[in-house]
C-alpha atoms as a PDB file:
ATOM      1  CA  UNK A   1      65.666 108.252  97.450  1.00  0.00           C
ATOM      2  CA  UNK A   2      65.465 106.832 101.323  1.00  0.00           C
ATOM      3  CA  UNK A   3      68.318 105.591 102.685  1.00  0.00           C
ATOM      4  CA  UNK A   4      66.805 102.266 103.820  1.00  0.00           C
ATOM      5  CA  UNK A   5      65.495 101.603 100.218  1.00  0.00           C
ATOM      6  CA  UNK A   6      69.360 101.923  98.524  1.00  0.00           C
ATOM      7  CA  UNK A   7      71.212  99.066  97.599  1.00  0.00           C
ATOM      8  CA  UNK A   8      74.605  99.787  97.580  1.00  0.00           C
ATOM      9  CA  UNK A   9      77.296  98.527  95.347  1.00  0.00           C
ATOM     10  CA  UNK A  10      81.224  97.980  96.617  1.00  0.00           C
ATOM     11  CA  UNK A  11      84.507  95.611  96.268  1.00  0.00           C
ATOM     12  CA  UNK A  12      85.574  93.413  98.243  1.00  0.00           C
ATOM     13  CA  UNK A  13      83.711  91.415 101.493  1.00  0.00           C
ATOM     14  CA  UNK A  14      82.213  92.815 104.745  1.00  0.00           C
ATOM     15  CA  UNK A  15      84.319  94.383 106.541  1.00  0.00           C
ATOM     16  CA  UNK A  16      86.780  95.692 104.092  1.00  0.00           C
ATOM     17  CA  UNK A  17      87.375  99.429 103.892  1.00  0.00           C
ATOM     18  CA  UNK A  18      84.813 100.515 100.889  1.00  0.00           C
ATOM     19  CA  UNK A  19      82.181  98.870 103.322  1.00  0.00           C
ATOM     20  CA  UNK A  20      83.188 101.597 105.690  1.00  0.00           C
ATOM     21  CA  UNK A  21      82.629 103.998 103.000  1.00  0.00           C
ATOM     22  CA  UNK A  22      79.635 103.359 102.085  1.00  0.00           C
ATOM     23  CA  UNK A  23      78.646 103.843 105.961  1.00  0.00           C
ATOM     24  CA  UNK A  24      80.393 106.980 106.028  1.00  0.00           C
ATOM     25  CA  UNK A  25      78.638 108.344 102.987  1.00  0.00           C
ATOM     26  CA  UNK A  26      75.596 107.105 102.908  1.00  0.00           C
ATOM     27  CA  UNK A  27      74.426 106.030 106.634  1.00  0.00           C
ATOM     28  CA  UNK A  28      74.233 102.935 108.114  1.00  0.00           C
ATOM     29  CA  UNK A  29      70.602 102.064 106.564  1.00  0.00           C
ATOM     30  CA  UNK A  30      71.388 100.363 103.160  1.00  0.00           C
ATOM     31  CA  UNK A  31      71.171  97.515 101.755  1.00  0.00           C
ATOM     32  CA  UNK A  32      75.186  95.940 100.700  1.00  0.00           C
ATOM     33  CA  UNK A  33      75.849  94.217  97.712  1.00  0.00           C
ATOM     34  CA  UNK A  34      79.296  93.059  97.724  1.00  0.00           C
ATOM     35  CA  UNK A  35      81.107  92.688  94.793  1.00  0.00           C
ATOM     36  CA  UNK A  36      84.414  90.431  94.289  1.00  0.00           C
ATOM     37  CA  UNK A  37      85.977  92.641  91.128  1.00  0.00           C
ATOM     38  CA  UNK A  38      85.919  96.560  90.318  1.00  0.00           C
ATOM     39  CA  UNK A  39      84.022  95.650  87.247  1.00  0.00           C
ATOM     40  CA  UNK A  40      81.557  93.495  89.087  1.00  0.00           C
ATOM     41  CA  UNK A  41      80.641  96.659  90.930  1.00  0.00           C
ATOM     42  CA  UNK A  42      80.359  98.724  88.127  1.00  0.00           C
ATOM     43  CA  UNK A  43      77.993  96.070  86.022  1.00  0.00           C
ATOM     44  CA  UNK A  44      75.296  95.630  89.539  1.00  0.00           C
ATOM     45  CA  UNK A  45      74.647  99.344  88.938  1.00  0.00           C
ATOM     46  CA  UNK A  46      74.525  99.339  85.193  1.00  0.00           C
ATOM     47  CA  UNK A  47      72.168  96.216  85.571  1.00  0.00           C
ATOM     48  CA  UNK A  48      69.723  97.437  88.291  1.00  0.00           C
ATOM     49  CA  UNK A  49      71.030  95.324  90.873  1.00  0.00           C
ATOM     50  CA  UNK A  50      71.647  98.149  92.879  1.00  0.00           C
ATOM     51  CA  UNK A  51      71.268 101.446  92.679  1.00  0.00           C
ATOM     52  CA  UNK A  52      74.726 103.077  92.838  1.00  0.00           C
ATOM     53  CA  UNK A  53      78.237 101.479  93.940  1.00  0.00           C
ATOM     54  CA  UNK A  54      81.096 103.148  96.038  1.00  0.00           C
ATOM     55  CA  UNK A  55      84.208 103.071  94.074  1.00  0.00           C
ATOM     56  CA  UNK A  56      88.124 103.986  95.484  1.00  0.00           C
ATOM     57  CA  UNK A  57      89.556 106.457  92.809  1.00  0.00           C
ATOM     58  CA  UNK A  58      92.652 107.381  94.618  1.00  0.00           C
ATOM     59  CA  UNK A  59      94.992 106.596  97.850  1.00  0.00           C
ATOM     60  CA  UNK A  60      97.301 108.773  99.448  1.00  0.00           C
ATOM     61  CA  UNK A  61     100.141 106.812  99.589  1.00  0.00           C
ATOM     62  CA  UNK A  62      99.409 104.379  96.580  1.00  0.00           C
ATOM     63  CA  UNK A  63      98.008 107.008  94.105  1.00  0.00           C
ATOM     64  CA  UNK A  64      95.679 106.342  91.994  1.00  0.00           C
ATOM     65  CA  UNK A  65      93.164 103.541  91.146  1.00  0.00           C
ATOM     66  CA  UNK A  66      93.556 103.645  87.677  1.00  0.00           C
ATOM     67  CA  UNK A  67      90.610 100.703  86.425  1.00  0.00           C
ATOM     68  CA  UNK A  68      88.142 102.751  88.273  1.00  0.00           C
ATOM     69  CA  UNK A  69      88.651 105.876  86.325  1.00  0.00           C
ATOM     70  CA  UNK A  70      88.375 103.804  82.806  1.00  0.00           C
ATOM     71  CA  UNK A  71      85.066 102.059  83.923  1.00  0.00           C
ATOM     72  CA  UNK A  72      83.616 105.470  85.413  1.00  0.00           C
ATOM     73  CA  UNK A  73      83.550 106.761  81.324  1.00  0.00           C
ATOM     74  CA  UNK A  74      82.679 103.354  80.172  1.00  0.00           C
ATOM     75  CA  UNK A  75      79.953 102.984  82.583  1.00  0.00           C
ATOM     76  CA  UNK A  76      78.584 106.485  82.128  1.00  0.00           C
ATOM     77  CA  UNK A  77      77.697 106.552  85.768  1.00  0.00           C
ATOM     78  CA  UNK A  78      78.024 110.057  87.588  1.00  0.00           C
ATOM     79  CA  UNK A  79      79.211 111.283  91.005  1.00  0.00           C
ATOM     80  CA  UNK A  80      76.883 112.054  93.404  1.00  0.00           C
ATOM     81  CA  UNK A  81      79.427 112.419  96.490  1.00  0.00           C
ATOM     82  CA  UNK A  82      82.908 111.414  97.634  1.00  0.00           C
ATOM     83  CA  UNK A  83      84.552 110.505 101.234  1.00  0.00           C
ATOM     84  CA  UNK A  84      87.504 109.469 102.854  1.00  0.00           C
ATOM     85  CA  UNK A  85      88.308 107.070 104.714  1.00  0.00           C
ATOM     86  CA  UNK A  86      91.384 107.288 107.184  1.00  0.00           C
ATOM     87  CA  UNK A  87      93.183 103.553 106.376  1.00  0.00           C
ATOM     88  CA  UNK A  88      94.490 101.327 109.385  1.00  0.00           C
ATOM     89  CA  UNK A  89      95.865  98.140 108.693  1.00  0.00           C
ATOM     90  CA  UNK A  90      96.261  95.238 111.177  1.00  0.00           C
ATOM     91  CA  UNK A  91      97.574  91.904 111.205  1.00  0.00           C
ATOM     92  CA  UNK A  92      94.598  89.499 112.180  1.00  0.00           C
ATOM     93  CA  UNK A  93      95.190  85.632 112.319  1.00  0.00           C
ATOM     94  CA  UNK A  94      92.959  83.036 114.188  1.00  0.00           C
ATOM     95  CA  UNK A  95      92.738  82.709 117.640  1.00  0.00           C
ATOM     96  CA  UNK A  96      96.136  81.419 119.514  1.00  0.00           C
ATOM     97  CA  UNK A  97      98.387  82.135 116.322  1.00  0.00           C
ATOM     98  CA  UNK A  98     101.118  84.079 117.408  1.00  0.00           C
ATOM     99  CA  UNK A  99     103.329  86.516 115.367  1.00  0.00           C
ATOM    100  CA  UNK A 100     106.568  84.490 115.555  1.00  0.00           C
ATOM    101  CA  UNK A 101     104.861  81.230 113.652  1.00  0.00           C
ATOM    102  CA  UNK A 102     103.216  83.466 110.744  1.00  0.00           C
ATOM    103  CA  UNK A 103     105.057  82.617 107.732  1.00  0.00           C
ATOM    104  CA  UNK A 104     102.058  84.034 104.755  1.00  0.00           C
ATOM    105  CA  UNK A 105     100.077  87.090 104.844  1.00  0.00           C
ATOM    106  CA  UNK A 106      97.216  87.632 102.366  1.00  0.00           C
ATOM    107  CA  UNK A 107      95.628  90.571 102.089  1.00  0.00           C
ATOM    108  CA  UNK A 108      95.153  92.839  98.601  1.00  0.00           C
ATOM    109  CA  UNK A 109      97.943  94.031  96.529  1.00  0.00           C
ATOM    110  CA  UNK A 110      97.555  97.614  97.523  1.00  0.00           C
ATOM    111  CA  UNK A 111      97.375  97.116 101.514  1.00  0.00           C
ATOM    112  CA  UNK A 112     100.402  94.989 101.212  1.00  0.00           C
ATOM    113  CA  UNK A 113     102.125  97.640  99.272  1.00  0.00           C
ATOM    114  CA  UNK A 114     101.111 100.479 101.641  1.00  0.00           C
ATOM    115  CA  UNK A 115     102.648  97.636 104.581  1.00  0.00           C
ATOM    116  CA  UNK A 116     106.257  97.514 103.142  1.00  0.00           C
ATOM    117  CA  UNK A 117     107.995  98.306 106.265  1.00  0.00           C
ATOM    118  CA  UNK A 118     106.697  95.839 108.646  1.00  0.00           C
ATOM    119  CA  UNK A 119     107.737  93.112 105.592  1.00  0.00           C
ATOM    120  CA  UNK A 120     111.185  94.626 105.957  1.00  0.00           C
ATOM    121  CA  UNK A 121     111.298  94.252 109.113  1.00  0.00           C
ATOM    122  CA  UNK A 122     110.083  90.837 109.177  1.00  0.00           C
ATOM    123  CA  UNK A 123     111.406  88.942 106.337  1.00  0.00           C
ATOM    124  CA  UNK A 124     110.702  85.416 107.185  1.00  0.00           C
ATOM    125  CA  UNK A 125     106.466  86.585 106.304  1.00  0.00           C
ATOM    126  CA  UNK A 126     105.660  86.137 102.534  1.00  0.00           C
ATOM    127  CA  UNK A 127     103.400  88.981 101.322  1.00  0.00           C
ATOM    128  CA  UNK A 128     100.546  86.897  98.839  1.00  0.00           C
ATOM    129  CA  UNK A 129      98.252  88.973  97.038  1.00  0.00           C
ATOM    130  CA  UNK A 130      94.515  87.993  97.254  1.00  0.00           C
ATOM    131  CA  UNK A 131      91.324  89.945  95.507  1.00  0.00           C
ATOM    132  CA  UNK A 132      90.306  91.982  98.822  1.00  0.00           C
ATOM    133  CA  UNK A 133      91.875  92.873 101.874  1.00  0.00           C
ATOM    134  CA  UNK A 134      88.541  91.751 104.490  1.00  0.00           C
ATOM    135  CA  UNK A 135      88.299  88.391 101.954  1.00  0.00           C
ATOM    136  CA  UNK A 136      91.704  87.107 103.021  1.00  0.00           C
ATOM    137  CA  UNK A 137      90.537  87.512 106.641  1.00  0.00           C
ATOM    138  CA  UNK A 138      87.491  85.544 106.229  1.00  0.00           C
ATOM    139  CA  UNK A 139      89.822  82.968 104.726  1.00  0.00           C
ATOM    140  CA  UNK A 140      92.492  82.736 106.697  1.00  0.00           C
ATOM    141  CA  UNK A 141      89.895  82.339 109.813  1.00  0.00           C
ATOM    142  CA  UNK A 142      88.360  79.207 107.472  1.00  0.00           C
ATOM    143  CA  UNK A 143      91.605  77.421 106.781  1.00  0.00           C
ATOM    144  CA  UNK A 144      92.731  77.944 110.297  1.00  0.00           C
ATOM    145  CA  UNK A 145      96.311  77.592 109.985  1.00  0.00           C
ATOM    146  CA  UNK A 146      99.009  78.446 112.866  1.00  0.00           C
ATOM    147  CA  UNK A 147     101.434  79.958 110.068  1.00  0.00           C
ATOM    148  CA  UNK A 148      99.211  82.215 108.296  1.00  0.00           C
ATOM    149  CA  UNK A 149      97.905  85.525 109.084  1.00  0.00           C
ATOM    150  CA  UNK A 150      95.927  88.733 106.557  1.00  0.00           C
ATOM    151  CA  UNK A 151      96.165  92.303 106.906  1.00  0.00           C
ATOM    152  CA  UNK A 152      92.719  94.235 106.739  1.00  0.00           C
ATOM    153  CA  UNK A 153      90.621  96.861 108.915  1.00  0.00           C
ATOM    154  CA  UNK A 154      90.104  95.997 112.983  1.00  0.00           C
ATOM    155  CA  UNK A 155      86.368  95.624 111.859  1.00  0.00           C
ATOM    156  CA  UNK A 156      87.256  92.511 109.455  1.00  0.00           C
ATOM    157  CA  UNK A 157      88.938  90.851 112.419  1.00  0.00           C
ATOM    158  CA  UNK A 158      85.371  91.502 114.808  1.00  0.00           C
ATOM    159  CA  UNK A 159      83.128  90.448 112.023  1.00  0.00           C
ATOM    160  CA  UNK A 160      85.381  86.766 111.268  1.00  0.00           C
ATOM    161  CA  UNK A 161      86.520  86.441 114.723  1.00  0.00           C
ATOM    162  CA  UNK A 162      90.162  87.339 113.982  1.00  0.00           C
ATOM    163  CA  UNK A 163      92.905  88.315 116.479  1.00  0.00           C
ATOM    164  CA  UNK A 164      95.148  91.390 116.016  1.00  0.00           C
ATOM    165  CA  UNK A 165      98.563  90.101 116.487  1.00  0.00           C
ATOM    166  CA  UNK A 166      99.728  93.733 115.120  1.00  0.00           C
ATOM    167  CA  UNK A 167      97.698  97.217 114.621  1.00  0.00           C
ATOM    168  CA  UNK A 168      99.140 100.224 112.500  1.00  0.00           C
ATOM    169  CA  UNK A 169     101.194  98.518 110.501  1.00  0.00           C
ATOM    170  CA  UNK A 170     100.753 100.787 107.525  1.00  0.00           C
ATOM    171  CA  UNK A 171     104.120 102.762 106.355  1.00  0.00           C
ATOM    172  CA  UNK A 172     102.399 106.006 107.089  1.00  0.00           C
ATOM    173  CA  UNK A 173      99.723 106.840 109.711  1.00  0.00           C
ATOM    174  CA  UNK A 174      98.300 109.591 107.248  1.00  0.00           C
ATOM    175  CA  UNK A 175      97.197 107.013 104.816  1.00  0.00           C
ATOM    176  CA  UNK A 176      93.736 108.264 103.323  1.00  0.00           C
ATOM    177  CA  UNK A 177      91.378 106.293 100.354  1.00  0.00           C
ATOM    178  CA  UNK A 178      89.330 108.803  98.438  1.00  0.00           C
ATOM    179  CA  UNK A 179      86.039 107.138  97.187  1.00  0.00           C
ATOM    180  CA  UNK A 180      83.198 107.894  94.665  1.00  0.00           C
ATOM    181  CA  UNK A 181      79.631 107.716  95.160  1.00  0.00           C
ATOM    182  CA  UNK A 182      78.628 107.043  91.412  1.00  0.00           C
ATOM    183  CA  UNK A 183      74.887 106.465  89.956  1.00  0.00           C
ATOM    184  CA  UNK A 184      72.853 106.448  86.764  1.00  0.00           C
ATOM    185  CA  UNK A 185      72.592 110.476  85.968  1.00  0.00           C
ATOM    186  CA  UNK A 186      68.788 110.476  86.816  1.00  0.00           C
ATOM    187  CA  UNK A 187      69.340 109.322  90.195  1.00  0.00           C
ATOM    188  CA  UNK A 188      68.119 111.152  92.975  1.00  0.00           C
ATOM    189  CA  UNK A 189      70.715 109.798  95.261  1.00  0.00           C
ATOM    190  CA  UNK A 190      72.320 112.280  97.907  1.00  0.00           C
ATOM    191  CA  UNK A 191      75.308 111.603 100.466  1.00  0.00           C
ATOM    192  CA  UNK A 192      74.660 112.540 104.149  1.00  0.00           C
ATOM    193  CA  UNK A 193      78.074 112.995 105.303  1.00  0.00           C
ATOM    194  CA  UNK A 194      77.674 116.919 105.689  1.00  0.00           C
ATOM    195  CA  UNK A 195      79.272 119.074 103.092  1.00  0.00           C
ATOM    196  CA  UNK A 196      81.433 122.347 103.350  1.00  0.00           C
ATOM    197  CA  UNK A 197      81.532 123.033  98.989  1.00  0.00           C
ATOM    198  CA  UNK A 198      81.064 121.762  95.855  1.00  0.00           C
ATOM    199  CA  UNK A 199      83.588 120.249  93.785  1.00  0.00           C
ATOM    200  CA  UNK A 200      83.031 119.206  89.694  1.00  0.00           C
ATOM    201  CA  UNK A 201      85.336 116.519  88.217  1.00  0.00           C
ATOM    202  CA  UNK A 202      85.749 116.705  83.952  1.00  0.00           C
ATOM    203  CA  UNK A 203      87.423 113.990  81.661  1.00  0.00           C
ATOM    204  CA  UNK A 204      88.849 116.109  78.761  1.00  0.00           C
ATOM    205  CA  UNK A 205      90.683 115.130  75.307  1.00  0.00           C
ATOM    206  CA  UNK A 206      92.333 117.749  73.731  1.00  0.00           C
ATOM    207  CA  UNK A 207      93.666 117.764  70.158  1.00  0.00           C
ATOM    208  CA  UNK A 208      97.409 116.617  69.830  1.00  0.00           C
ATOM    209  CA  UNK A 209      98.881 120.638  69.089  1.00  0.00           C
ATOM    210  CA  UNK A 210     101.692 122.430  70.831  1.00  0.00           C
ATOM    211  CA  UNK A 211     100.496 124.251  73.912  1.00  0.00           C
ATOM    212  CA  UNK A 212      96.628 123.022  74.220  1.00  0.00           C
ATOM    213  CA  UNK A 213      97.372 121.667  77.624  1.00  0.00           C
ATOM    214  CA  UNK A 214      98.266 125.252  79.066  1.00  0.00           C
ATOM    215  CA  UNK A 215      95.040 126.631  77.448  1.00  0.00           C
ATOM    216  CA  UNK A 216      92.996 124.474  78.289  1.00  0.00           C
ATOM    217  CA  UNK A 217      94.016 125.016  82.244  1.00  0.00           C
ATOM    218  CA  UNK A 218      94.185 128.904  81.812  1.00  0.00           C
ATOM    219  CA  UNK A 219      90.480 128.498  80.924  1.00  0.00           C
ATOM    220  CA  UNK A 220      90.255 127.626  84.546  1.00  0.00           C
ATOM    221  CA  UNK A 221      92.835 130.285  85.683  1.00  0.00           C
ATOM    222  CA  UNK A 222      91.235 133.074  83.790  1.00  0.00           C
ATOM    223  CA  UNK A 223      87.564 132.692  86.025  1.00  0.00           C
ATOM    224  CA  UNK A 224      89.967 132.001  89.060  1.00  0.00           C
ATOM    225  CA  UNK A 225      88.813 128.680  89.458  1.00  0.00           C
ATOM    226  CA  UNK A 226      90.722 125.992  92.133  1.00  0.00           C
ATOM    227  CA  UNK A 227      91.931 123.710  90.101  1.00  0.00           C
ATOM    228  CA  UNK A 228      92.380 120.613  93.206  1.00  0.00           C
ATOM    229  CA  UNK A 229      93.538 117.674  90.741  1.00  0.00           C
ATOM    230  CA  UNK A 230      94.643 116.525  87.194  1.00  0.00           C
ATOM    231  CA  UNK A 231      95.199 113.235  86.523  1.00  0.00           C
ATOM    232  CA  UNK A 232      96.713 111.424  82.701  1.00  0.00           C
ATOM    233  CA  UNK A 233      95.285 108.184  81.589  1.00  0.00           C
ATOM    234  CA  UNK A 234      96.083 106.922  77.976  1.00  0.00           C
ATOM    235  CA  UNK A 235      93.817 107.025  75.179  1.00  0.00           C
ATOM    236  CA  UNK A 236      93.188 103.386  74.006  1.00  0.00           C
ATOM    237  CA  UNK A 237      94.473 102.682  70.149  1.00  0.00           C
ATOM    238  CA  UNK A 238      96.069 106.190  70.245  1.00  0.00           C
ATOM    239  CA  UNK A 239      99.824 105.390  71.832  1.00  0.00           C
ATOM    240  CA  UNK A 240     101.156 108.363  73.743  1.00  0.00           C
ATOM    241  CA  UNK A 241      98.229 110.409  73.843  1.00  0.00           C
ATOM    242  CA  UNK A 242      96.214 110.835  76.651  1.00  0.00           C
ATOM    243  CA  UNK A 243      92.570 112.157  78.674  1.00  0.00           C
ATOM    244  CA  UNK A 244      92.628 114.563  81.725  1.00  0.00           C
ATOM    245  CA  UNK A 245      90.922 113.678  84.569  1.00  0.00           C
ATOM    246  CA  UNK A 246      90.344 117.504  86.492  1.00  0.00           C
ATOM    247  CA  UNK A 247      88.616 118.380  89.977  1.00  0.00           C
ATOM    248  CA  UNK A 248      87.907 121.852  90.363  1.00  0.00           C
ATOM    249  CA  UNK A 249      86.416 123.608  93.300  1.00  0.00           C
ATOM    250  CA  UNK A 250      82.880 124.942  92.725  1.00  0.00           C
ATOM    251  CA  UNK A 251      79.394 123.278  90.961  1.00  0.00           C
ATOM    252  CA  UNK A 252      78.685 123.668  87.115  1.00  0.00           C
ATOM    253  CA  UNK A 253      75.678 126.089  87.794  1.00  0.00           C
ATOM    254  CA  UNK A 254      78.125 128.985  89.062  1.00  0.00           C
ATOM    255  CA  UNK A 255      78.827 131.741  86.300  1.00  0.00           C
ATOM    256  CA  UNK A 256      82.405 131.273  86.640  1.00  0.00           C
ATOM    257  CA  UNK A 257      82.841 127.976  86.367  1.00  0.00           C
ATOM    258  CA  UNK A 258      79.799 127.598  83.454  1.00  0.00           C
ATOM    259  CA  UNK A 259      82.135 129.724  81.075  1.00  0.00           C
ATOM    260  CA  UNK A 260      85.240 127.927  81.625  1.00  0.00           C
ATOM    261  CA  UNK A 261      83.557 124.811  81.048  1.00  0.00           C
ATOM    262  CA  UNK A 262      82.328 126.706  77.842  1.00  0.00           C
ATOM    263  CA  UNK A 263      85.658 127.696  76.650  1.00  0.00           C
ATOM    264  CA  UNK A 264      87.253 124.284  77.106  1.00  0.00           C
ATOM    265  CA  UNK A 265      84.460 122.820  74.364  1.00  0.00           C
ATOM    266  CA  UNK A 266      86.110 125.264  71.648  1.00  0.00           C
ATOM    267  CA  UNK A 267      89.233 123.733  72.477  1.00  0.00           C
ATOM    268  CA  UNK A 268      88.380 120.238  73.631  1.00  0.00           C
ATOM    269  CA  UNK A 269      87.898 116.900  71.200  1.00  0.00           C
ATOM    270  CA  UNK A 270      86.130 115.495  73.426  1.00  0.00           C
ATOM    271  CA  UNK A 271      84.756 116.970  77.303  1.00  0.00           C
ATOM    272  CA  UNK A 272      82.296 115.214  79.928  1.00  0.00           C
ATOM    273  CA  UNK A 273      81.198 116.658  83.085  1.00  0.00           C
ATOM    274  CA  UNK A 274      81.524 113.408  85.369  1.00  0.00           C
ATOM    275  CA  UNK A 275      79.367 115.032  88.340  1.00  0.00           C
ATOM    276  CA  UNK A 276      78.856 118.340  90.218  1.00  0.00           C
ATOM    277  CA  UNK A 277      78.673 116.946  94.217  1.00  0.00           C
ATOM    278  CA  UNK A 278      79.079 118.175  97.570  1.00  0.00           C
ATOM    279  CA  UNK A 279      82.164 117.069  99.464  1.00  0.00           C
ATOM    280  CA  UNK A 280      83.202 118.442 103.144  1.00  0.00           C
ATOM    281  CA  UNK A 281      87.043 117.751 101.763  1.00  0.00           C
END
């Protein structure tokens, strides 16, 4: 597929950080398609109107982005790539607001939870949630106020015509997003970010017995397999019982990693291969 023929899928406005992704990943020659919810996303690609979406599964400091995983099986979509993208959050107001008279920040839930110190620090600013972190720039430069401000990337504030009043002020400098390139399985889709492996996520559901857990990973230790994540999400209608969501280190085609595969479905209820890709993390 040519890059300048994609239309690209993602949350939130231009300039927010899973518009940076999609750069990253797939070049600077798509077409965007911004979407204002997760699901939104997910539903352009199932409905043709475009032909894959960029999706956040997991932040450094936040953890995971649980409503992505549960659309990913619901959507049947399959990764194709993943990047990351190094998070910087700034405080961007309109021109001639100062820091002193800002009294509301917007910005989304998780940026505002990744800001907590610079809250602390200044407790006369009320955090507000909003949908996306580049949004609540573009509408915070609209309303124009002298006590407002929104916390988002340096490239929301160029694009609206914001003014930093404060860069960095995320707890942690090391503060990384981890995001999915996900399309219909008979896309011919490819990232361009180079790659230095392959890594294959699963979603398994194991039977409820004593012990399956541990088998079900030695499967993996037995072919000597990285094993680079596991992550628990609860099984709808089936209270305290849950899916595994596994990265391993290596593609589906290789021996090793064919036979473990093999030996989890003897053990497995349920097992989907979510994508073989090639990642340079």
């Amino acid at each position: 597929m040519i890059a300048d023929q994609v239309t690209v899928a993602f949350q939130g406005e231009y300039g927010a950080f899973s518009e940076s992704a999609v750069r990253r990943i797939l070049g600077t020659e798509v077409t965007l398609r911004p979407c204002e919810t997760f699901d939104d996303m997910f539903d352009a690609v199932r409905s043709s109107d475009a032909d894959c979406c960029v999706a956040p599964i997991e932040n450094s400091l936040a953890g995971s982005i649980h409503r992505n995983y549960d659309l990913m099986i619901d959507s049947g979509l399959r990764i194709f790539g993943e990047t990351n993208v190094k998070i910087v959050h700034n405080v961007i107001a309109a021109p001639a607001v100062t820091l002193a008279n800002v009294r509301r920040i917007y910005s989304h839930p998780v940026a505002l939870a990744q800001c907590l110190r610079f809250f602390r620090a200044n407790p006369d600013i009320e955090a507000i949630p909003t949908h996306d972190t580049a949004g609540a720039v573009r509408e915070v430069l609209l309303r124009q106020r002298p006590d407002e401000a929104a916390i988002a990337s340096a490239r929301a504030a160029e694009i609206y015509g914001g003014t930093i009043l404060a860069s960095s002020v995320e707890d942690h400098q090391q503060n990384f997003t981890r995001f999915l390139l996900l399309a219909a399985g008979t896309s011919d889709i490819q990232p361009v970010e180079p790659a230095r492996r392959w890594k294959t996520s699963l979603m398994l559901r194991l039977p409820d017995k004593p012990g399956v857990l541990f088998r079900a990973l030695g499967a993996f230790a037995l072919f000597d397999i990285d094993l680079s994540k596991i992550e628990s999400r609860p099984i709808e209608g089936r209270p305290w019982e849950y899916a595994f969501y596994i990265d391993v280190i290596g593609n589906r085609t290789e021996a090793p990693l064919e036979r473990a595969i093999s030996n989890l479905e003897q053990m497995a209820e349920e097992l989907h291969v979510l994508g073989s890709y090639p990642t340079r993390w």
